[in-house]
Protein backbone atom coordinates (compact mmCIF):
# COMPACT_ATOMS: atom_id res chain seq x y z
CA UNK A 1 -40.86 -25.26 -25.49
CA UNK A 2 -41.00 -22.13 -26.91
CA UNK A 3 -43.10 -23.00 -29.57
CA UNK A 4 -45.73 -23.71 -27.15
CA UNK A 5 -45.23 -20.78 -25.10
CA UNK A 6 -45.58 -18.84 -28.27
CA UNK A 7 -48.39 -20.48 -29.35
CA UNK A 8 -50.27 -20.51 -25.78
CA UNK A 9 -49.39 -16.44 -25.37
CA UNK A 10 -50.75 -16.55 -29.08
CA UNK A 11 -53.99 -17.86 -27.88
CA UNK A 12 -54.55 -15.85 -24.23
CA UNK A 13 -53.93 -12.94 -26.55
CA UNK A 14 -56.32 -13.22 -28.82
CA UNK A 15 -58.88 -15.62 -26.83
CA UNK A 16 -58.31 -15.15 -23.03
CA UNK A 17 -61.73 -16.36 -22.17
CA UNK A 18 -61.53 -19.60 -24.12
CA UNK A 19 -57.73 -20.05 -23.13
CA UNK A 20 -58.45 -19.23 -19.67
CA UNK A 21 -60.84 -21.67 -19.82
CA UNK A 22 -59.07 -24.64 -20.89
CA UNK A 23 -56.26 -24.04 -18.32
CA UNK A 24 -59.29 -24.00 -15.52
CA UNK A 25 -60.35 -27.56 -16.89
CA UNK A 26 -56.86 -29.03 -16.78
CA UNK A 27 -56.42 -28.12 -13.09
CA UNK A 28 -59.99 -28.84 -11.91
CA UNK A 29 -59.35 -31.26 -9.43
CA UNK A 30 -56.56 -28.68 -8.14
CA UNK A 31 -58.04 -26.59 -5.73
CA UNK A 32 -55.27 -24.47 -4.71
CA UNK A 33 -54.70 -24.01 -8.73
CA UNK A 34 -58.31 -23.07 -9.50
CA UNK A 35 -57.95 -20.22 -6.92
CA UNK A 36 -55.06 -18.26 -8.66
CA UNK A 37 -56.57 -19.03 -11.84
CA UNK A 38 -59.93 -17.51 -11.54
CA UNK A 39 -57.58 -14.77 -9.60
CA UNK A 40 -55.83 -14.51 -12.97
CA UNK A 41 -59.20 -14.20 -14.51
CA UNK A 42 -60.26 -11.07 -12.47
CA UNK A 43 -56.87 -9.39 -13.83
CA UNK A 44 -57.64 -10.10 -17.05
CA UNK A 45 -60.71 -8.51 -16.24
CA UNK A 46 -62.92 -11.87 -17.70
CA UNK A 47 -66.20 -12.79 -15.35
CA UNK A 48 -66.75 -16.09 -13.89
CA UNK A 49 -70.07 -16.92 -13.35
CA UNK A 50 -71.40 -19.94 -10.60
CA UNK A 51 -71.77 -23.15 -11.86
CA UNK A 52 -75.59 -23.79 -13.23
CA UNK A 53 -77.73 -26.91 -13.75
CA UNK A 54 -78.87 -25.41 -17.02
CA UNK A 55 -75.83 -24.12 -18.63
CA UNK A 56 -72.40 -25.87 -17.16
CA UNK A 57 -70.81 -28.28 -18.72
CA UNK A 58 -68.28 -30.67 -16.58
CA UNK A 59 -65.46 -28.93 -17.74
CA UNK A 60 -65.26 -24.90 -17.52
CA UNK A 61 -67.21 -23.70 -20.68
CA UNK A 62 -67.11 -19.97 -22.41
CA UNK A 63 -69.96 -17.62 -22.44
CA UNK A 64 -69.68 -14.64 -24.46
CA UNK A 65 -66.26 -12.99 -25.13
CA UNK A 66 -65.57 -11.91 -21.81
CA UNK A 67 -67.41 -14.53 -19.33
CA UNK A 68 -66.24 -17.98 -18.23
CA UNK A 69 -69.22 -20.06 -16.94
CA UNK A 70 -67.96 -22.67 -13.47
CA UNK A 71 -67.87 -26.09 -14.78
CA UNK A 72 -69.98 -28.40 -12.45
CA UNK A 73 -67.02 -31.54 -12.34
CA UNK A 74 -65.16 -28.44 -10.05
CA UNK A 75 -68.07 -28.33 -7.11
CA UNK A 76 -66.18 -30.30 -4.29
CA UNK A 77 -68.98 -33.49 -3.19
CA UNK A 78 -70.39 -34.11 -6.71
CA UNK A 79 -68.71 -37.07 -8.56
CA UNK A 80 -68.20 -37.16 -12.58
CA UNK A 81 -71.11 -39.99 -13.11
CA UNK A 82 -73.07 -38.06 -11.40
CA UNK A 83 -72.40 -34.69 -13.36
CA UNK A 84 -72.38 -36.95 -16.53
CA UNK A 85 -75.98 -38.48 -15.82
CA UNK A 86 -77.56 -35.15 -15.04
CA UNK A 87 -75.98 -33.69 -18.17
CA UNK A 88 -77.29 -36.47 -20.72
CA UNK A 89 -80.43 -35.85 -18.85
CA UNK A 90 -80.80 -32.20 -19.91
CA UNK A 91 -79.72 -32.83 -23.25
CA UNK A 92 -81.82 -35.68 -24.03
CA UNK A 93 -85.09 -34.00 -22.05
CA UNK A 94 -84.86 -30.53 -21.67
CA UNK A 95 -83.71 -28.11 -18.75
CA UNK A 96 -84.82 -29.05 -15.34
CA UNK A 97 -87.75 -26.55 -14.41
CA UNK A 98 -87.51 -27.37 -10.55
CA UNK A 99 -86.16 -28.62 -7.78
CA UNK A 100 -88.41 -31.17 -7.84
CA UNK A 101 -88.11 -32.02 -11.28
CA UNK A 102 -84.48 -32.02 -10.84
CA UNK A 103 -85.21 -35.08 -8.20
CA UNK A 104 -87.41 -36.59 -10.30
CA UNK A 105 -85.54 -36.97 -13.21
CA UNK A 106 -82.85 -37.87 -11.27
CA UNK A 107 -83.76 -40.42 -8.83
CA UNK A 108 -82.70 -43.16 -11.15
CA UNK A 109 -79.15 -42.23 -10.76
CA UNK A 110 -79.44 -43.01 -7.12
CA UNK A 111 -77.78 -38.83 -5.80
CA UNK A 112 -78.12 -38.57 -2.34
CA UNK A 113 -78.93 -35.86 -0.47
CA UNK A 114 -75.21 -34.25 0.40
CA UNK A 115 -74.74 -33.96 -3.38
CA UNK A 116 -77.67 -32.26 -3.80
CA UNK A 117 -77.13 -30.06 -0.75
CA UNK A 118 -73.75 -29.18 -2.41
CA UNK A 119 -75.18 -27.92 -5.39
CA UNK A 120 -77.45 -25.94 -3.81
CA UNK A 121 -74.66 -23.99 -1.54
CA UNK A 122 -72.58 -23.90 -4.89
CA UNK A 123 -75.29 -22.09 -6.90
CA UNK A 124 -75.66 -24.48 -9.32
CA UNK A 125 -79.22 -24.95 -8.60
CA UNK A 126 -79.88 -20.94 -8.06
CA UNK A 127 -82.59 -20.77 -11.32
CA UNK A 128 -85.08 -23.87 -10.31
CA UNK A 129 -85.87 -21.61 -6.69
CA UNK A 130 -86.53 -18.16 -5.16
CA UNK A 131 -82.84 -18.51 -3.19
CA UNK A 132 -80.64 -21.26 -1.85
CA UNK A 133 -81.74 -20.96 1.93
CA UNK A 134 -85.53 -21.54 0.61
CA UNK A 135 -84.00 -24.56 -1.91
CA UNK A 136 -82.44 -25.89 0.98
CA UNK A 137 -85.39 -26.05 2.70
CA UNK A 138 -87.62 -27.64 0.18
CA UNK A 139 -85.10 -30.33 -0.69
CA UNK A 140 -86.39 -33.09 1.90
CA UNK A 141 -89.92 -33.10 0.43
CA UNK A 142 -88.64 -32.78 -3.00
CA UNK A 143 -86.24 -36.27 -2.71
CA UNK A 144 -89.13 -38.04 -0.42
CA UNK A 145 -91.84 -36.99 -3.69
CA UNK A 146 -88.91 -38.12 -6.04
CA UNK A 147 -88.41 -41.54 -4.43
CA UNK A 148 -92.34 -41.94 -3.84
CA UNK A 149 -92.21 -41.10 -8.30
CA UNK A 150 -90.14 -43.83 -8.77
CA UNK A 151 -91.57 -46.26 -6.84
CA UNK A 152 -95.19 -45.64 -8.41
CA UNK A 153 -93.23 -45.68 -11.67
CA UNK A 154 -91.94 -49.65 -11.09
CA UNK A 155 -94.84 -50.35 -10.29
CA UNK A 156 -96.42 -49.56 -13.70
CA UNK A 157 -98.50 -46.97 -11.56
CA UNK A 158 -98.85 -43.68 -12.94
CA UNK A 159 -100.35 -40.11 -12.03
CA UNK A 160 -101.58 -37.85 -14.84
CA UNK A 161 -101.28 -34.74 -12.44
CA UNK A 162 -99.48 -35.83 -9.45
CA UNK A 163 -96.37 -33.87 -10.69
CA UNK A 164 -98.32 -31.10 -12.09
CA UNK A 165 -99.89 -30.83 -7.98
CA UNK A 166 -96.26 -31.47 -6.23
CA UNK A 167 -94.54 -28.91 -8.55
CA UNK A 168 -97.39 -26.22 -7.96
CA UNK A 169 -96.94 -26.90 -4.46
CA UNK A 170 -93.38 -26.75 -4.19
CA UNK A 171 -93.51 -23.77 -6.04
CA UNK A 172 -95.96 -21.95 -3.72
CA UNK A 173 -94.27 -23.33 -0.63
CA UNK A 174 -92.60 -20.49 2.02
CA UNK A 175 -90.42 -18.67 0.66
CA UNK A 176 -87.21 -18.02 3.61
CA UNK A 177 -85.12 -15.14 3.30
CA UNK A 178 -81.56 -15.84 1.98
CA UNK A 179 -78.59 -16.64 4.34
CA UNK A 180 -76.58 -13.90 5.16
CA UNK A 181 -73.13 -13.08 3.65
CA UNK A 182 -71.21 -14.88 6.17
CA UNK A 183 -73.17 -18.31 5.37
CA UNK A 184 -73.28 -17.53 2.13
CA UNK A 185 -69.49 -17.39 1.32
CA UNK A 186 -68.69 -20.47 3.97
CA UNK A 187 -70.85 -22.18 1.53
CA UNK A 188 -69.25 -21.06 -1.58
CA UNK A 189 -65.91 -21.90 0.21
CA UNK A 190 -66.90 -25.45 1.11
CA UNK A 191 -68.33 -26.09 -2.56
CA UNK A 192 -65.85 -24.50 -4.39
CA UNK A 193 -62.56 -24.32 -2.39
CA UNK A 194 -62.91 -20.00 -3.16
CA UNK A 195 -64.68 -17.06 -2.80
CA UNK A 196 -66.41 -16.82 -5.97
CA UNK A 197 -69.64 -14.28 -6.25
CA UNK A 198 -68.63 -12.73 -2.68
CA UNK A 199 -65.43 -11.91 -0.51
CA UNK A 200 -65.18 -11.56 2.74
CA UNK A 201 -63.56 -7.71 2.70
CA UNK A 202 -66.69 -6.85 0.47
CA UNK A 203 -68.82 -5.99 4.01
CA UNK A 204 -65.86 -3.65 5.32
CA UNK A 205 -64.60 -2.56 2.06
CA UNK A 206 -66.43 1.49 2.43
CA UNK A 207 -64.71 1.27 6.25
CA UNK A 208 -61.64 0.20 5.05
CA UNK A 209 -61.49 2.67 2.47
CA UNK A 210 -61.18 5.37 5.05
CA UNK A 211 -58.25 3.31 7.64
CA UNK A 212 -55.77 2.07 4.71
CA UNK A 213 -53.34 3.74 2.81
CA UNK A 214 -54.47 2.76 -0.15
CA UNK A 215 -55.68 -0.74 -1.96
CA UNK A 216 -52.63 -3.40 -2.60
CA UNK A 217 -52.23 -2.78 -6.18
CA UNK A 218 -51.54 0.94 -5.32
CA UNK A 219 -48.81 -0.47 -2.54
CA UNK A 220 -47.31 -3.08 -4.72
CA UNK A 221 -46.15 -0.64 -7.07
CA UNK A 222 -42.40 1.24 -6.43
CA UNK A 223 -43.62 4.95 -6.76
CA UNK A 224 -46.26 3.96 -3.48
CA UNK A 225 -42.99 3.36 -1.60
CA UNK A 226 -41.40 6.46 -2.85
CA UNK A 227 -38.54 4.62 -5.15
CA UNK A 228 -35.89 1.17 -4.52
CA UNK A 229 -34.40 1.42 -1.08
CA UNK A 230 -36.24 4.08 1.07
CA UNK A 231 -39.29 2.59 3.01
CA UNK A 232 -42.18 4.20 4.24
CA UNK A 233 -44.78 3.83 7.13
CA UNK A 234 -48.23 2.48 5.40
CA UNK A 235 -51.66 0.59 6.57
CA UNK A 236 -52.64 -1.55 4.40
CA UNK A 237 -55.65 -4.63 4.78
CA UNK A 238 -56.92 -7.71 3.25
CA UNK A 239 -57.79 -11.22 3.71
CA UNK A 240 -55.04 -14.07 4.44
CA UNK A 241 -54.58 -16.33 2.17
CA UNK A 242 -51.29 -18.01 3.34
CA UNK A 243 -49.29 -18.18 6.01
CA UNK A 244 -45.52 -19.64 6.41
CA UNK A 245 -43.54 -19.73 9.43
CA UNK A 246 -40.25 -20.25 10.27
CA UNK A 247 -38.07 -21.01 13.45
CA UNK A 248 -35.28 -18.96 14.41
CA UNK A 249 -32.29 -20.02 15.94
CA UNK A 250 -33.24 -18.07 19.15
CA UNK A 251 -36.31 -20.28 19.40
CA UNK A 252 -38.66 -17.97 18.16
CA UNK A 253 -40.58 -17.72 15.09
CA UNK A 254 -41.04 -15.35 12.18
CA UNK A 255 -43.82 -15.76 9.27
CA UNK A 256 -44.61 -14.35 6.11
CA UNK A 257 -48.45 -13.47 5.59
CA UNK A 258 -50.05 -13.33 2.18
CA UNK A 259 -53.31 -10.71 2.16
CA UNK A 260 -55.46 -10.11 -0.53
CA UNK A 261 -57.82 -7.44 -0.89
CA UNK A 262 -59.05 -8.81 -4.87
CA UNK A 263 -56.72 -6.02 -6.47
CA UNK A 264 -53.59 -7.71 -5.64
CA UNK A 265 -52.04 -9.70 -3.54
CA UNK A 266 -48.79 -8.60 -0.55
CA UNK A 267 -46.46 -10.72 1.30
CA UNK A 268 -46.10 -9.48 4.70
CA UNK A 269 -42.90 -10.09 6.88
CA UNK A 270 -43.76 -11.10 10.79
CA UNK A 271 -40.43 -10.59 12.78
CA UNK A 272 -39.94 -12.56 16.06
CA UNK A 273 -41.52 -10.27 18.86
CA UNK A 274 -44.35 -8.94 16.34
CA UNK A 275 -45.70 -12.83 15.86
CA UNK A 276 -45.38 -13.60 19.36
CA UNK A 277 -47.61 -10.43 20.21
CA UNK A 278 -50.22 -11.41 17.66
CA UNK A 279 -49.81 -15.24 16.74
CA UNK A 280 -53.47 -15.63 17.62
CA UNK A 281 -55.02 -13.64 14.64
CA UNK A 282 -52.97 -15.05 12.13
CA UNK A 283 -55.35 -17.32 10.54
CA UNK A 284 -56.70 -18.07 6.70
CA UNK A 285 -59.63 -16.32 5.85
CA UNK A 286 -59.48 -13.26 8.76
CA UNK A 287 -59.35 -10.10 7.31
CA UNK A 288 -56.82 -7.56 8.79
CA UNK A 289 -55.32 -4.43 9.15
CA UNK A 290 -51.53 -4.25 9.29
CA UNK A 291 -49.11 -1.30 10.20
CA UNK A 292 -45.95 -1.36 8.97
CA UNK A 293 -42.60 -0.28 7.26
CA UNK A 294 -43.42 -0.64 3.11
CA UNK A 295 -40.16 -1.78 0.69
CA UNK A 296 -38.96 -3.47 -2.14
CA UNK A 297 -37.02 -6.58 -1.55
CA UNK A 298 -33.82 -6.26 -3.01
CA UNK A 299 -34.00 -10.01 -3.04
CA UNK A 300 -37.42 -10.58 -5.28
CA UNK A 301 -37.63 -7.39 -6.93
CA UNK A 302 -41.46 -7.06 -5.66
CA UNK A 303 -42.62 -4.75 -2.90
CA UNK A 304 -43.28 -6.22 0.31
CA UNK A 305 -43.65 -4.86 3.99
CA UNK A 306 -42.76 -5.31 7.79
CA UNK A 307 -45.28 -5.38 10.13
CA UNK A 308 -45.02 -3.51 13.25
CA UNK A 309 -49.13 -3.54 14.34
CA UNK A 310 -51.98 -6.13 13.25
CA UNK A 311 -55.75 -5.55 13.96
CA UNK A 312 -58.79 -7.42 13.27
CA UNK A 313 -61.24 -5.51 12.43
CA UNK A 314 -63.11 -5.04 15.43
CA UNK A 315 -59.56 -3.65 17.09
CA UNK A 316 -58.83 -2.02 13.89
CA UNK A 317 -62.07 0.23 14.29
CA UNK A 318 -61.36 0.65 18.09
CA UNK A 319 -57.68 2.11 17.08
CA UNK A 320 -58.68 4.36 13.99
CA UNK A 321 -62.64 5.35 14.21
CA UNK A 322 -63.33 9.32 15.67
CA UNK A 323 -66.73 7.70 16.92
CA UNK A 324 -69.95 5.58 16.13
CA UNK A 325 -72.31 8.00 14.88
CA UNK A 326 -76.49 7.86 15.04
CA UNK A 327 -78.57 9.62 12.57
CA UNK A 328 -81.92 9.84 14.80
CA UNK A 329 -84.98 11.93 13.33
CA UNK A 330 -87.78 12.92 15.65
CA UNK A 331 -90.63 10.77 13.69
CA UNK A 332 -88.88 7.80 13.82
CA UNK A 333 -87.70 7.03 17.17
CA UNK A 334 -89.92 4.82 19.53
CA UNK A 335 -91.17 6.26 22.58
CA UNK A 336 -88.49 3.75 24.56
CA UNK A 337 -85.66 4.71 22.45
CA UNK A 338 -83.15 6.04 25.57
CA UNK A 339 -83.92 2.58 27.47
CA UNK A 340 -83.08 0.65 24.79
CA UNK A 341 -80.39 2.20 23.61
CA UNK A 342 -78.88 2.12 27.00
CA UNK A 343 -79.41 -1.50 27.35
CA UNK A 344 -77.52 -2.37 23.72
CA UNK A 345 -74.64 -0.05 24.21
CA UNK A 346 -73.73 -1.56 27.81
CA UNK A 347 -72.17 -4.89 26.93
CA UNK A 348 -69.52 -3.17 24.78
CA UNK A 349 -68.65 0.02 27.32
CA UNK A 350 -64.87 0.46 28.31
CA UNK A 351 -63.68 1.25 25.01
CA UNK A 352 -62.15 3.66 23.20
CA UNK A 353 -64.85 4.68 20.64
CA UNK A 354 -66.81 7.70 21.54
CA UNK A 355 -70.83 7.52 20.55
CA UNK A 356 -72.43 10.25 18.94
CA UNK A 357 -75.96 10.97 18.39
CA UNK A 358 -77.29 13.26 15.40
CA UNK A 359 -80.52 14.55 16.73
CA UNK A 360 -82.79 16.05 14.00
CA UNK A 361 -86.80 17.65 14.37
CA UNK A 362 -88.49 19.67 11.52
CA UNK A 363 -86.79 22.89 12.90
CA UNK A 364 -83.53 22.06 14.80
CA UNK A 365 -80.55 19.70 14.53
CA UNK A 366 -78.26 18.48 17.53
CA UNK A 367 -75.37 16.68 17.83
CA UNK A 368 -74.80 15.19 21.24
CA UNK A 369 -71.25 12.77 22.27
CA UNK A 370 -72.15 10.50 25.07
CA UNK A 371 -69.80 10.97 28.08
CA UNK A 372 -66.97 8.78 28.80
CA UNK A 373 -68.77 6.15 30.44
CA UNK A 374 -70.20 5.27 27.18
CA UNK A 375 -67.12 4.94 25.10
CA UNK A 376 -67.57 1.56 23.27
CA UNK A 377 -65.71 -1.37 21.74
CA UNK A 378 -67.12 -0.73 18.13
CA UNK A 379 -67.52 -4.58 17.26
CA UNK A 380 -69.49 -6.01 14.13
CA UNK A 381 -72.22 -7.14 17.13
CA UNK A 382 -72.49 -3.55 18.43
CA UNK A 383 -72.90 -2.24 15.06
CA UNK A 384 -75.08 -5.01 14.59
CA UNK A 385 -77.57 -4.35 17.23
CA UNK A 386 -77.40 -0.32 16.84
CA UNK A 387 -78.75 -0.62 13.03
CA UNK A 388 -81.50 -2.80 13.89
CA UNK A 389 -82.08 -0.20 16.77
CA UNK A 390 -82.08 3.11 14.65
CA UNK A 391 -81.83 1.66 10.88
CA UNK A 392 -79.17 0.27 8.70
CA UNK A 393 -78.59 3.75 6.83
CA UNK A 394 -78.56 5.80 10.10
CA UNK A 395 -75.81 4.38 11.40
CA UNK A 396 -71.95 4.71 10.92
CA UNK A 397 -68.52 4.79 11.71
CA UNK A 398 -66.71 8.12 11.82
CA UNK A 399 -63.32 8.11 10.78
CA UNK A 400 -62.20 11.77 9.42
């Protein structure tokens, strides 16, 4: 034994990518495993890049020094013939130039649809189309033309420049704007049991910024909690990654909450009364805001924290945002701008958050608060609505 652990320390060393590697491929049928590996990756600062038609191997595969590319046997749906087929098909034919020709030159190996559809959400297919939402899209015609190949192909029938026309015309087909973020990582999570190119506490990272005390690998350290033994009131957020519970002998329960906010990861202690007041956000994959009493457990030696407050987002604004805040410049704002504006800010009145405007013309600048009637709940759909309103960049939440 500690041969091998010298020689495996050895070999991270001196070739973390390659290493890293390897241990990815021994545990890719282990989702939960694959997860703290590629998080082990990010620490070691080494990139891992989405599995591709073109370049993946089954197995995780090194590219460059410093890059580890996904292997395609890990994409959750797809089955090792079938990742072995396509893969003597590239070698022995060349790279797949298309969806189509992906189809095509498949078909043989009989893939249905839901394997193709979870390569596509994967990113495996991202270079043979504009985006996956438009790839998606195509995919119907481009099986249908693939099975309508092979059949002419039995048949001894042949088209000198049928695929020449189908290709051209899958290639100038519509091309859809790309799913938003929230699709985009359910995908990604679905496909490959992890956030891999996005994270959910990407969109509110800037907001967060301004609420927390500081990111988790600030917090896990001792000199964050001012030295062993004396605690201190922090905010910290992330996304859950696991939860435990446990029953008391009172009949209650207490749980310990893992975030993450991709620089490190914080167990969080939930006492009795504290999970009975917020049980129902205490779910994988929300991202939160916790208050709470910041320590190092005598017992583990690692830093870890009581929580005494726990916010969505949504509630976490409502709490610590000074106002929503409108950038408005005289040019720019349609003649029916006070209607509307009226009409998207009603839903969400009763709330805490005040609503500012920032007025500007070519030789004056105002800045009006709305009157306590029009105190909002800043949610993600308010915020929503106001930037399609008056602009992405002209709106924001004040904080300091």
């Amino acid at each position: 034994y500690a041969l091998i652990s010298y020689q495996t320390s050895w070999l991270k060393a001196h070739f973390p990518a390659a290493f890293m590697a390897a241990v990815l491929s021994a545990d890719m049928d282990n989702t939960d495993k694959i997860v703290l590996l590629i998080d082990e990756c990010r620490s070691m600062k080494i990139k891992v890049d989405s599995p591709a038609i073109n370049e993946s191997g089954y197995a995780f595969t090194v590219k460059g020094d410093d890059t580890i590319l996904y292997g395609l046997g890990a994409i959750k749906g797809v089955g090792e013939s079938v990742i072995s087929n396509l893969i003597q098909e590239r070698n022995h034919e060349g790279l797949f130039t298309s969806l189509i020709n992906l189809c095509q030159r498949a078909e043989s190996y009989r893939i249905t649809r839901r394997v193709y559809e979870a390569m596509i959400r994967s990113g495996a297919l991202d270079a043979l189309g504009e985006n996956r939402a438009t790839l998606m899209s195509q995919l119907p015609d481009a099986i249908k033309s693939a099975a309508q190949h092979l059949r002419d192909a039995s048949t001894g029938q042949t088209d000198l420049f049928g695929g020449a026309i189908q290709e051209k015309e899958t290639s100038e087909a519509e091309v859809l704007p790309e799913c938003d973020d929230q699709q985009w990582m359910a995908d990604e999570k679905a496909t490959l049991g992890l956030y891999l190119t996005r994270h959910p506490i990407d969109s509110y990272r800037k907001e967060l910024s301004q609420i927390v005390s500081g990111p988790l690998s600030r917090m896990a350290s001792e000199d964050s909690a001012g030295g062993r033994g004396r605690d201190r009131a922090v905010v910290i957020a992330g996304l859950v990654v696991e939860i435990r519970t446990r029953p008391t002998q009172s009949g209650g329960k207490i749980a310990f909450l893992t975030l993450d906010d991709q620089t490190a990861r914080m167990e969080i202690c939930i006492f009795t009364k504290v999970y009975a007041r917020y049980e129902a956000l205490l779910a994988n994959d929300n991202v939160l805001v916790v208050e709470g009493k910041l320590g190092r457990d005598e017992y583990s030696g690692n830093m870890r924290m009581s929580a005494e407050h726990i916010y969505d987002i949504d509630q976490a604004r409502e709490v610590f945002a000074k106002s929503v805040l409108l950038n408005l410049k005289q040019p720019d704002i349609p003649v029916d701008f006070i209607q509307t504006l009226e009409s998207t800010l009603k839903p969400f009145c009763e709330g805490q958050c005040p609503v500012g405007l920032s007025y500007h013309t070519a030789s004056a600048t105002a800045k009006i608060t709305l009157g306590n009637d029009w105190f909002v709940h800043p949610t993600d759909e308010l915020l929503h609505r106001l930037r399609s309103l008056a602009g992405e960049k002209h709106v924001k939440v004040v904080y300091k």
